[in-house]
Protein backbone atom coordinates (compact mmCIF):
# COMPACT_ATOMS: atom_id res chain seq x y z
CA UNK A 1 -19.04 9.18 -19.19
CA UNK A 2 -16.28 11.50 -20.70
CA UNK A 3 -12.64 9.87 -19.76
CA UNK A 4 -11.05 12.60 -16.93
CA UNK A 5 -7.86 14.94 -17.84
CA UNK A 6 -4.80 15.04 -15.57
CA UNK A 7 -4.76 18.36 -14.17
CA UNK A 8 -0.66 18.67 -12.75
CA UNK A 9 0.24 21.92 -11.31
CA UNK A 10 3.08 21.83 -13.95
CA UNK A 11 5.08 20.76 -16.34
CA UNK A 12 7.19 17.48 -14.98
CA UNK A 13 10.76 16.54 -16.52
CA UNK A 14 10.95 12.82 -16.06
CA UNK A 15 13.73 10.17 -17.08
CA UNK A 16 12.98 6.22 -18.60
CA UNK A 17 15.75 3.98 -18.93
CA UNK A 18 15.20 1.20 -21.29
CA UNK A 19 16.67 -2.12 -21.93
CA UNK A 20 18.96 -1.93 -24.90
CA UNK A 21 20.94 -5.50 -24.77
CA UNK A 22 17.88 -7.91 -23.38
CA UNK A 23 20.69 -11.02 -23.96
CA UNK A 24 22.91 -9.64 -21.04
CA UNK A 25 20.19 -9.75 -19.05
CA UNK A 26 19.17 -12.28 -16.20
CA UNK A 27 15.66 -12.27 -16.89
CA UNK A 28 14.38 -12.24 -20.49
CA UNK A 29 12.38 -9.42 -21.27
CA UNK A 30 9.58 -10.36 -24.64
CA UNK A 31 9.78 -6.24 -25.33
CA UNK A 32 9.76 -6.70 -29.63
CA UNK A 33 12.55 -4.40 -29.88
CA UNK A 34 15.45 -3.62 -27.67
CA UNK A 35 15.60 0.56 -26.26
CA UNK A 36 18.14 3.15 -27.10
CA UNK A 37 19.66 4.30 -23.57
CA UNK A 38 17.76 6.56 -20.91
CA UNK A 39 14.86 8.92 -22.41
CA UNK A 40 14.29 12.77 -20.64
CA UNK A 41 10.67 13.42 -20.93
CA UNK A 42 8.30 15.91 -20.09
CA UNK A 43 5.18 15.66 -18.70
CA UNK A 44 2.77 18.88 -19.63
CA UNK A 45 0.50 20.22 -17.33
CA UNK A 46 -2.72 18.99 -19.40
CA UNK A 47 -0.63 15.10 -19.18
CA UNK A 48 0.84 15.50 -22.29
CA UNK A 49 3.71 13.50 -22.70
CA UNK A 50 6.63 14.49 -24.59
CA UNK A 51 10.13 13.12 -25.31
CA UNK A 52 12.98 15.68 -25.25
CA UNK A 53 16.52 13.45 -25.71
CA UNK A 54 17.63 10.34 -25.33
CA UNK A 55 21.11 9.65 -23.30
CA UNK A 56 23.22 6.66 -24.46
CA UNK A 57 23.82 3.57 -22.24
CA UNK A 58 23.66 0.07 -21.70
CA UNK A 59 20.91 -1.25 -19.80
CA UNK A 60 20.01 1.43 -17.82
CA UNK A 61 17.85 -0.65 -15.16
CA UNK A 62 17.71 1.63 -11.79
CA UNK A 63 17.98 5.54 -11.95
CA UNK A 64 18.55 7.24 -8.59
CA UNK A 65 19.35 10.41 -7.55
CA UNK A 66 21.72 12.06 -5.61
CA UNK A 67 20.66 14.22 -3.36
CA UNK A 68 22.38 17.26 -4.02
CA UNK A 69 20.06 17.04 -7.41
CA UNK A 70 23.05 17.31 -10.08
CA UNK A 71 24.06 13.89 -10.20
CA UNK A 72 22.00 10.61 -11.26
CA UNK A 73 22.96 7.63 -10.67
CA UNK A 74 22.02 5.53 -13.94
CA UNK A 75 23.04 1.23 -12.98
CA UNK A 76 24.34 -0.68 -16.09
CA UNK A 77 22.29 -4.56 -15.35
CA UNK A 78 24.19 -7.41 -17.13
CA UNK A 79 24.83 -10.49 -16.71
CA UNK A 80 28.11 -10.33 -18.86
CA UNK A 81 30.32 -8.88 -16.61
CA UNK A 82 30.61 -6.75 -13.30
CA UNK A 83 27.85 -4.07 -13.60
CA UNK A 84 28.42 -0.28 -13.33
CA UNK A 85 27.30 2.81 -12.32
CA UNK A 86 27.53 5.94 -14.23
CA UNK A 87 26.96 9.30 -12.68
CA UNK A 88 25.80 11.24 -15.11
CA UNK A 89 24.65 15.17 -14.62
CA UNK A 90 21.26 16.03 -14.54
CA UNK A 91 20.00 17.72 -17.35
CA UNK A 92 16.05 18.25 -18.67
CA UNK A 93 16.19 19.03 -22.12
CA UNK A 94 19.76 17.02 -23.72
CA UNK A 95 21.49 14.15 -23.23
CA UNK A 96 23.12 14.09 -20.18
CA UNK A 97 27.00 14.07 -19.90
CA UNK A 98 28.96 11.07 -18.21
CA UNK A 99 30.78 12.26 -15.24
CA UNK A 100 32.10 9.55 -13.75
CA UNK A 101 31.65 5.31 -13.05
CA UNK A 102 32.08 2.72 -10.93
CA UNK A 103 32.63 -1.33 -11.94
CA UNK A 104 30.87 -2.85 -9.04
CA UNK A 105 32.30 -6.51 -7.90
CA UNK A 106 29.32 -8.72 -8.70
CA UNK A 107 26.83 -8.92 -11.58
CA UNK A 108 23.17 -7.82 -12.50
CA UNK A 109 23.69 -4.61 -10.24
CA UNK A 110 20.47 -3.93 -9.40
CA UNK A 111 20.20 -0.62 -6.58
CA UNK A 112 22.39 1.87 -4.99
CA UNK A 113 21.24 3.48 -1.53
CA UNK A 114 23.24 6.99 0.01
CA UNK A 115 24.07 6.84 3.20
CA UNK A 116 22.28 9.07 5.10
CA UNK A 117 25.83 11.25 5.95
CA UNK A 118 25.94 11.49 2.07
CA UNK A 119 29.62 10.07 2.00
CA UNK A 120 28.96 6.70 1.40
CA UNK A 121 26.76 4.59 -0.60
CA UNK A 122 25.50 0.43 -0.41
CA UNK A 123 25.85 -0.97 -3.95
CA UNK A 124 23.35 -3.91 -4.83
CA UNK A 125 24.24 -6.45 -6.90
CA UNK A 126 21.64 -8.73 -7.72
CA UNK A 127 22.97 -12.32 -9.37
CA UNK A 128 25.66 -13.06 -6.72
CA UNK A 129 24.25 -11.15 -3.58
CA UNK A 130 27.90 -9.14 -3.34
CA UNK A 131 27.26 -6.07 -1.18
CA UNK A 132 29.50 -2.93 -2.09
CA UNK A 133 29.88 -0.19 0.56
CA UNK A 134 31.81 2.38 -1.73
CA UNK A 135 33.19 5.58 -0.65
CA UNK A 136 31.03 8.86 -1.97
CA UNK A 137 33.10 12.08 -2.73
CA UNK A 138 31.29 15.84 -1.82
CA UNK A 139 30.20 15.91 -5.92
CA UNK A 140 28.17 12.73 -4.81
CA UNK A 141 30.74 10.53 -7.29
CA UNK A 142 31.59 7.21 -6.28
CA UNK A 143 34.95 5.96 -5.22
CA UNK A 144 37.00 3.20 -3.86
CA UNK A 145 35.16 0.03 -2.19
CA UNK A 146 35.46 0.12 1.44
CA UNK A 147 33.78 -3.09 1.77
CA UNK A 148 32.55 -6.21 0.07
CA UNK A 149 31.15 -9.43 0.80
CA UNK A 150 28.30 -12.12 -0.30
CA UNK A 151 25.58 -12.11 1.62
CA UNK A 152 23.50 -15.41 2.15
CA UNK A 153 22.95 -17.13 5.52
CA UNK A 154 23.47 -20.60 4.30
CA UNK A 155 25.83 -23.10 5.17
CA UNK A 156 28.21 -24.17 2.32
CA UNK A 157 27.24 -27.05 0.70
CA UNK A 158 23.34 -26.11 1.25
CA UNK A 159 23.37 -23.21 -1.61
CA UNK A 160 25.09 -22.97 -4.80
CA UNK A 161 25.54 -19.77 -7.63
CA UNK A 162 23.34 -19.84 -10.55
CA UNK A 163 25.05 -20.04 -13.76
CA UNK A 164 23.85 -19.18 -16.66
CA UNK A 165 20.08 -17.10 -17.31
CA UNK A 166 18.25 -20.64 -17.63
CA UNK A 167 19.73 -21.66 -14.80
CA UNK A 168 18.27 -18.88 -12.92
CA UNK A 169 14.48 -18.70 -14.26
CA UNK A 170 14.13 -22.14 -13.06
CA UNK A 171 15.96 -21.79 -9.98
CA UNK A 172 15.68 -18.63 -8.55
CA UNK A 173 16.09 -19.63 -4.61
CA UNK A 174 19.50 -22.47 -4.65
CA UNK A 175 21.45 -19.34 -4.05
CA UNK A 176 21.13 -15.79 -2.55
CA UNK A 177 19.95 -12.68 -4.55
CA UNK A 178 20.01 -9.34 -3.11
CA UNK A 179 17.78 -6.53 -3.91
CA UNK A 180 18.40 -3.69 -2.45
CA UNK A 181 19.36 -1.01 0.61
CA UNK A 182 17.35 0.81 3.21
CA UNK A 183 19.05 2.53 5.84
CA UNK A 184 16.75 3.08 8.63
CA UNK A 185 18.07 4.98 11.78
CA UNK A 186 21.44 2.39 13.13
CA UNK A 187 20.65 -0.17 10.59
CA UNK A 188 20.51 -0.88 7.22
CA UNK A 189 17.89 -3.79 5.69
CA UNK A 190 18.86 -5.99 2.39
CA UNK A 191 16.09 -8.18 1.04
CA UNK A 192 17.46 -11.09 -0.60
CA UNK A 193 14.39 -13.20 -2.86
CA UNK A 194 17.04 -16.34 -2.98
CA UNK A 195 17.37 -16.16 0.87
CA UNK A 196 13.98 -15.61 1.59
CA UNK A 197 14.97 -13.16 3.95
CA UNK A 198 15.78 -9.32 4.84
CA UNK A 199 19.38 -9.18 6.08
CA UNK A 200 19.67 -6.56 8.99
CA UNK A 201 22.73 -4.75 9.41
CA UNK A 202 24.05 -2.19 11.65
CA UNK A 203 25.77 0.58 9.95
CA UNK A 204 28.70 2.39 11.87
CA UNK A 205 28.93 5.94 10.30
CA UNK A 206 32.54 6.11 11.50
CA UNK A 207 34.00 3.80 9.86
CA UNK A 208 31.62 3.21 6.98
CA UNK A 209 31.26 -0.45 7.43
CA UNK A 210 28.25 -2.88 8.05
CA UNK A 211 28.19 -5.38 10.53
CA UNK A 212 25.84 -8.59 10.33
CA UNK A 213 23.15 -8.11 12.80
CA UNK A 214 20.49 -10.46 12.01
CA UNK A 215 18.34 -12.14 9.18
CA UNK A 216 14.37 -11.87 9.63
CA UNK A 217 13.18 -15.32 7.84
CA UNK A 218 10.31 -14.75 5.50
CA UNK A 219 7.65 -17.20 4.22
CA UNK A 220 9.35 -19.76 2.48
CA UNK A 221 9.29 -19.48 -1.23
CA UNK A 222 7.94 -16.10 -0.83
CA UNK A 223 11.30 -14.62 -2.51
CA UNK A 224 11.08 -10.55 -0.48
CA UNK A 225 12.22 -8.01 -3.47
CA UNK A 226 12.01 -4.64 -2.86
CA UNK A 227 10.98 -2.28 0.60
CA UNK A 228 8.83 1.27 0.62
CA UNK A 229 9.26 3.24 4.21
CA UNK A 230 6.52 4.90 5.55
CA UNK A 231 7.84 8.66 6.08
CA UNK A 232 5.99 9.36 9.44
CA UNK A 233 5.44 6.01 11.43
CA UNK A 234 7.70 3.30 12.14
CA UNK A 235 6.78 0.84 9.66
CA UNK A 236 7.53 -0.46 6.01
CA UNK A 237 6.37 -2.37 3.30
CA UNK A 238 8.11 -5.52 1.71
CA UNK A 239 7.00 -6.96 -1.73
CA UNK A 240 7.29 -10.77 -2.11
CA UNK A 241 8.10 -11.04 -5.45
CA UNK A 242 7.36 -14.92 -5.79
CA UNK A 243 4.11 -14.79 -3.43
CA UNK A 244 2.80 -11.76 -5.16
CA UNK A 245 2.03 -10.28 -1.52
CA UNK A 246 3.08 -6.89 0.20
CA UNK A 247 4.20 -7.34 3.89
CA UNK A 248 3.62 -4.94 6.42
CA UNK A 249 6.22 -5.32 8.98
CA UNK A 250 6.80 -3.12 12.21
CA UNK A 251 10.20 -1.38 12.52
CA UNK A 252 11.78 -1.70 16.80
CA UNK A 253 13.93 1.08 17.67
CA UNK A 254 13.99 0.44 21.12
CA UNK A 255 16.67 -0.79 23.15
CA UNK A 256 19.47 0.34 20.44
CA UNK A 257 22.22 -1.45 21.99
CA UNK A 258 20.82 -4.79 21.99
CA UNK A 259 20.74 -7.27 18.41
CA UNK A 260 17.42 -8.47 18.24
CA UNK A 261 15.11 -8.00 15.32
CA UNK A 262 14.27 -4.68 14.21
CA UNK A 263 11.84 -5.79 11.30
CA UNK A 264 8.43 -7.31 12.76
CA UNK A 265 5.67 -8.49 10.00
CA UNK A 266 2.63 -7.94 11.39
CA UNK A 267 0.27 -8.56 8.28
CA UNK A 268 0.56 -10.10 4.25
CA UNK A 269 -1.96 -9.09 2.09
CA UNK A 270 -1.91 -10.45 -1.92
CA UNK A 271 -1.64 -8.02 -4.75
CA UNK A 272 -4.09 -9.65 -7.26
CA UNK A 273 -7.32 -11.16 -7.23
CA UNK A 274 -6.32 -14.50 -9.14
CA UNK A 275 -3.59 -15.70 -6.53
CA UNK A 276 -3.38 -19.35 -9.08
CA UNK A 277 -2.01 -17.27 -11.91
CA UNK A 278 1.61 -16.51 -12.82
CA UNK A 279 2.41 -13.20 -11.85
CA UNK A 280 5.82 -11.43 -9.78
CA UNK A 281 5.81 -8.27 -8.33
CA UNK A 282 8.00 -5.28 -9.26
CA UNK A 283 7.27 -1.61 -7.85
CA UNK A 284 6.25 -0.78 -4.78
CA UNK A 285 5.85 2.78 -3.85
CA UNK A 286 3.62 5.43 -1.23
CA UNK A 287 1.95 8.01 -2.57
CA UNK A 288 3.35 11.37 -2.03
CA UNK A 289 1.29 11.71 1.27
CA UNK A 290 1.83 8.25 1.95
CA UNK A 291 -1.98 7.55 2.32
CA UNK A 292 -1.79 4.71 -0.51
CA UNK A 293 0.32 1.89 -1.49
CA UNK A 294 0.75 0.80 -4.70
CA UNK A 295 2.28 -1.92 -6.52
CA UNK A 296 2.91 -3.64 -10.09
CA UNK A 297 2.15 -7.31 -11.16
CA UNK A 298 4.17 -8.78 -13.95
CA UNK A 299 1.75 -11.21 -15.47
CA UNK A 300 -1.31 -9.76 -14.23
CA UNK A 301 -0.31 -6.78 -15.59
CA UNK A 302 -1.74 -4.62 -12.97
CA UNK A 303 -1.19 -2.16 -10.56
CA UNK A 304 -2.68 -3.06 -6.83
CA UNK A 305 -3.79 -0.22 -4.77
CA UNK A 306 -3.87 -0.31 -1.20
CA UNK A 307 -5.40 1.96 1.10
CA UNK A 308 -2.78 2.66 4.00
CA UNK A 309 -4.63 3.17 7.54
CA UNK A 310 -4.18 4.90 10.66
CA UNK A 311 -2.05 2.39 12.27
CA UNK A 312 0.10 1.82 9.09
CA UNK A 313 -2.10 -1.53 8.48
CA UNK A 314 -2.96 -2.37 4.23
CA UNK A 315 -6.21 -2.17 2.59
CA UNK A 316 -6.48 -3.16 -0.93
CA UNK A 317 -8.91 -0.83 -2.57
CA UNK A 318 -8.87 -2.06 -6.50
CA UNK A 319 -6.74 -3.78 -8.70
CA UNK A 320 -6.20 -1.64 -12.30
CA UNK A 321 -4.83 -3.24 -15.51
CA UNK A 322 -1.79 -1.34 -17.04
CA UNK A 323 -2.55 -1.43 -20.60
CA UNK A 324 0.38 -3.23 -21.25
CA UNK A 325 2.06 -6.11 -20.58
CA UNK A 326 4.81 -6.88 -17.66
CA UNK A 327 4.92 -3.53 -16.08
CA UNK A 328 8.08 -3.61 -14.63
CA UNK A 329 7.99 0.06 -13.02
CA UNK A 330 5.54 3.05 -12.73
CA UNK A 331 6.08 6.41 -11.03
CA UNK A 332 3.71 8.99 -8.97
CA UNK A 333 3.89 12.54 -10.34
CA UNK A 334 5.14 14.60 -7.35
CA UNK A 335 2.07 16.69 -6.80
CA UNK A 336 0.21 12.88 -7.33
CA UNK A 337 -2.02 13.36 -9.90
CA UNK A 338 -0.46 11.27 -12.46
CA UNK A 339 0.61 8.12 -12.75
CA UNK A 340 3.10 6.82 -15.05
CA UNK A 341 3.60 2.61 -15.74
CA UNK A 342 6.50 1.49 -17.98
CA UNK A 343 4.99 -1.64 -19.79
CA UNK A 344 8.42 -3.60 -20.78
CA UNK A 345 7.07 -6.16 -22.99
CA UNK A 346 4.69 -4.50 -25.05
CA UNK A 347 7.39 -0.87 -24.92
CA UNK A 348 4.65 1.37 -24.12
CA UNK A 349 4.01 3.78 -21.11
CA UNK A 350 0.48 4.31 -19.99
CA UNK A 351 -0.96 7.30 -18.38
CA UNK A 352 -3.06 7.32 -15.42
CA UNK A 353 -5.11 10.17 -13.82
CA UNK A 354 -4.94 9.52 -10.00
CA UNK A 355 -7.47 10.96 -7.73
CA UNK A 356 -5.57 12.11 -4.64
CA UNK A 357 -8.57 11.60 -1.94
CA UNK A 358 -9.52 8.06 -2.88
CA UNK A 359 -6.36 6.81 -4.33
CA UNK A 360 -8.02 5.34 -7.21
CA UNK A 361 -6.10 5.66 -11.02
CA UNK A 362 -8.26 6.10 -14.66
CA UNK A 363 -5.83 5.50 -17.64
CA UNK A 364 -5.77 8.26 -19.68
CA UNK A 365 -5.33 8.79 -23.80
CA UNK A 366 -3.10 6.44 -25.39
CA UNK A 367 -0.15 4.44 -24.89
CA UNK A 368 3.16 6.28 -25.26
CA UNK A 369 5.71 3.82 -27.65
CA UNK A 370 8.98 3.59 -26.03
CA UNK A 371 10.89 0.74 -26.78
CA UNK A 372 11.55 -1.81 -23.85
CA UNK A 373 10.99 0.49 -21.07
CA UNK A 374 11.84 -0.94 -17.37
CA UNK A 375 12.68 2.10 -15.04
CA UNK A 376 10.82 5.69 -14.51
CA UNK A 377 12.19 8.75 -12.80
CA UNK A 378 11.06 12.45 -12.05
CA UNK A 379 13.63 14.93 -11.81
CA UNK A 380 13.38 18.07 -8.94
C-alpha cells in the first residue's frame, strides 16, 4: 500500500525552539548535540519541510504568541538563574529581532498565559512554583511585576525546594512545581506536578491580581502538568505527567460568587498501552475542531489519540510511535492535516499525515534533523 501525501491547503510558516545549553537545564535531555536558538520553517503544501533561519537564544523552551500576531513570546528555561522572556517580532523568512525582555523571579520558567483583557500576563516558573502576574503594555511587551508569590499548599516543614538537577529527577514531588496558566471565565487554574494539584484562582481584572480560591487534589503521585480547554463545552483536559493519564474534568460556572471548586474530574483514561513502563507525558492538544485529543509519551515515544465525544467524555482510538525518541512536543497544522512531533533526544522532527474524519496520523517521508528540538509553533 503506497504511504499517503499531506495535502495542506498551503504553505505553513512554523517556529522550533531547541535546547542549546542542556546543562542549565532541570531535566537532562540525551539529544547528541545541543540546538542553535529558535528555527522558522516552512511547511509546503505537498508537506515539504523546509528551514528558512534560525534566531539566536538560549533555551528557547515555550513559544507563545501574542495575540495581536507581531510579538512572540520565546521563554529562556534554566536552571542557572531567573529565566526570561524575550519578545521578539514575528517574522517568516529571517531571524527575528529582540524587542524587548523580562527576568522573571524564579527559575526553569516554563509558560506565560495573556490575560484575556490583553494587559496583563501570568508568568510560570517551573523549579520554585513562583507565580508572576506582570503588567502587559498595548505592543503586547511585558513590564513591571504586579504580583509574586510561591504557590504550594503545604505546611512549612512538610515540603522543601529541590536543589540541584539530581536532586530533582529523584524527587520531583518534596516541593511544588508549577506548570502553567489557564484563565477560564473569573478564574485562572495552575497545575502544579509537585503539589499534585491544580491551584484555582480568581482573577480580578481591576486590579490585576489573583486571589487563592481553592486547590482541587489530584491522585496522589499522579504529578498534573499541562491543561487543553475544550473551545465549545465546559470542560478540559489535564495530563498527569507521572501517571501517564489525561483527566477529563468538568468546569462549574454556576453560582459565581461562591468559592467552591470549579474543576470537577469526571473520568482518567491512560495514554499508553504498557502502563508498567517508564514513560511521562508532555503535549496535550485538541484538534483544530476539537473532535480529537492528542498527547505525547516520553519513553513510549508515542503520540495517544483520543476520540473526544458528544458529552466531552475520552476515547482512546490508537496509540502511534513518533519515530523518535522522547517527543517532547508536536503541533497540528491549522487546517489539521499535518502533524508535526519534535523528537528531543534523537533531534529529529517527524511528519505525520492526519486524516481529519477519523483522527488517525500515518508518518510520512523521513525524519527532519534538527538538533535537540523541544517546542513547535505555527505562525498566523
Amino acid at each position: 500500500m503506497d504511504v499517503p501525501s499531506i495535502k495542506l491547503d498551503q504553505d505553513y510558516t512554523f517556529l522550533v525552539g531547541t535546547y542549546t545549553d542542556l546543562d542549565a537545564l532541570a531535566h537532562q535531555p540525551y539529544a547528541p548535540t545541543s540546538g542553535k536558538g529558535i528555527h522558522t520553517m516552512t511547511i509546503k503544501k505537498n508537506g515539504e519541510l523546509v528551514e528558512n533561519c534560525v534566531t539566536d537564544a538560549l533555551n528557547p523552551a515555550v513559544l507563545i504568541p501574542h495575540p495581536n500576531g507581531e510579538l512572540m513570546y520565546a521563554i529562556v528555561e534554566t536552571i542557572q538563574s531567573h529565566g526570561e522572556v524575550l519578545q521578539l517580532s514575528v517574522n517568516d523568512h529571517e531571524p527575528m529581532s529582540l524587542e524587548s525582555s523580562f527576568t522573571a523571579s524564579g527559575k526553569s520558567t516554563c509558560y506565560i498565559a495573556i490575560s484575556p483583557q490583553k494587559n496583563a500576563a501570568i508568568v510560570i516558573n517551573y523549579w520554585d512554583a513562583i507565580i508572576d502576574v506582570v503588567d502587559v503594555d498595548s505592543d503586547g511587551k511585558l513590564g513591571e511585576v504586579l504580583q509574586s508569590f510561591k504557590q504550594l499548599h503545604r505546611k512549612e516543614g512538610e515540603w522543601r525546594q529541590v536543589e540541584y538537577r539530581e536532586d530533582h529527577w529523584e524527587n520531583r514531588q518534596v516541593g511544588p512545581h508549577a506548570h502553567c496558566a489557564h484563565f477560564w471565565k473569573e478564574w485562572v487554574f495552575i497545575p502544579d506536578l509537585g503539589e499534585n494539584a491544580v491551584f484555582q484562582y480568581r482573577y480580578d481584572p481591576s486590579t490585576r491580581q489573583l486571589s487563592s480560591d481553592t486547590h482541587i487534589k489530584f491522585e496522589a503521585g499522579s504529578g498534573p502538568r499541562h491543561m487543553a480547554m475544550h473551545p465549545e463545552l465546559d470542560i478540559c483536559y489535564v495530563s498527569n505527567e507521572l501517571f501517564n493519564t489525561v483527566c477529563v474534568a468538568r468546569l462549574d460556572g454556576t453560582e459565581p460568587d461562591k468559592s467552591k471548586e470549579r474543576l470537577i474530574p469526571i473520568q482518567y483514561e491512560s495514554t499508553l498501552e504498557n502502563r508498567d513502563q517508564v514513560s511521562y507525558v508532555s503535549e496535550i492538544k485538541l484538534s483544530p475542531d476539537a473532535k480529537f485529543l492528542y498527547v505525547s509519551n516520553r519513553g513510549d515515544n508515542s503520540l495517544a489519540i483520543f476520540k473526544v465525544e458528544s458529552d466531552g467524555l475520552l476515547t482512546r482510538i490508537d496509540v502511534v510511535p513518533t519515530g523518535g525518541k522522547f517527543p517532547r512536543h508536536f503541533a497540528i497544522s491549522p487546517c489539521g492535516n499535518a502533524v508535526i512531533v519534535a523528537n528531543q533526544d534523537t533531534s529529529t522532527l517527524t511528519l505525520f499525515n492526519r486524516d481529519i474524519t477519523t483522527g488517525l496520523i500515518t508518518p510520512v517521508g523521513q525524519p527532519f534533523d534538527i538538533a535537540a528540538p523541544n517546542y513547535l509553533r505555527f505562525l498566523g
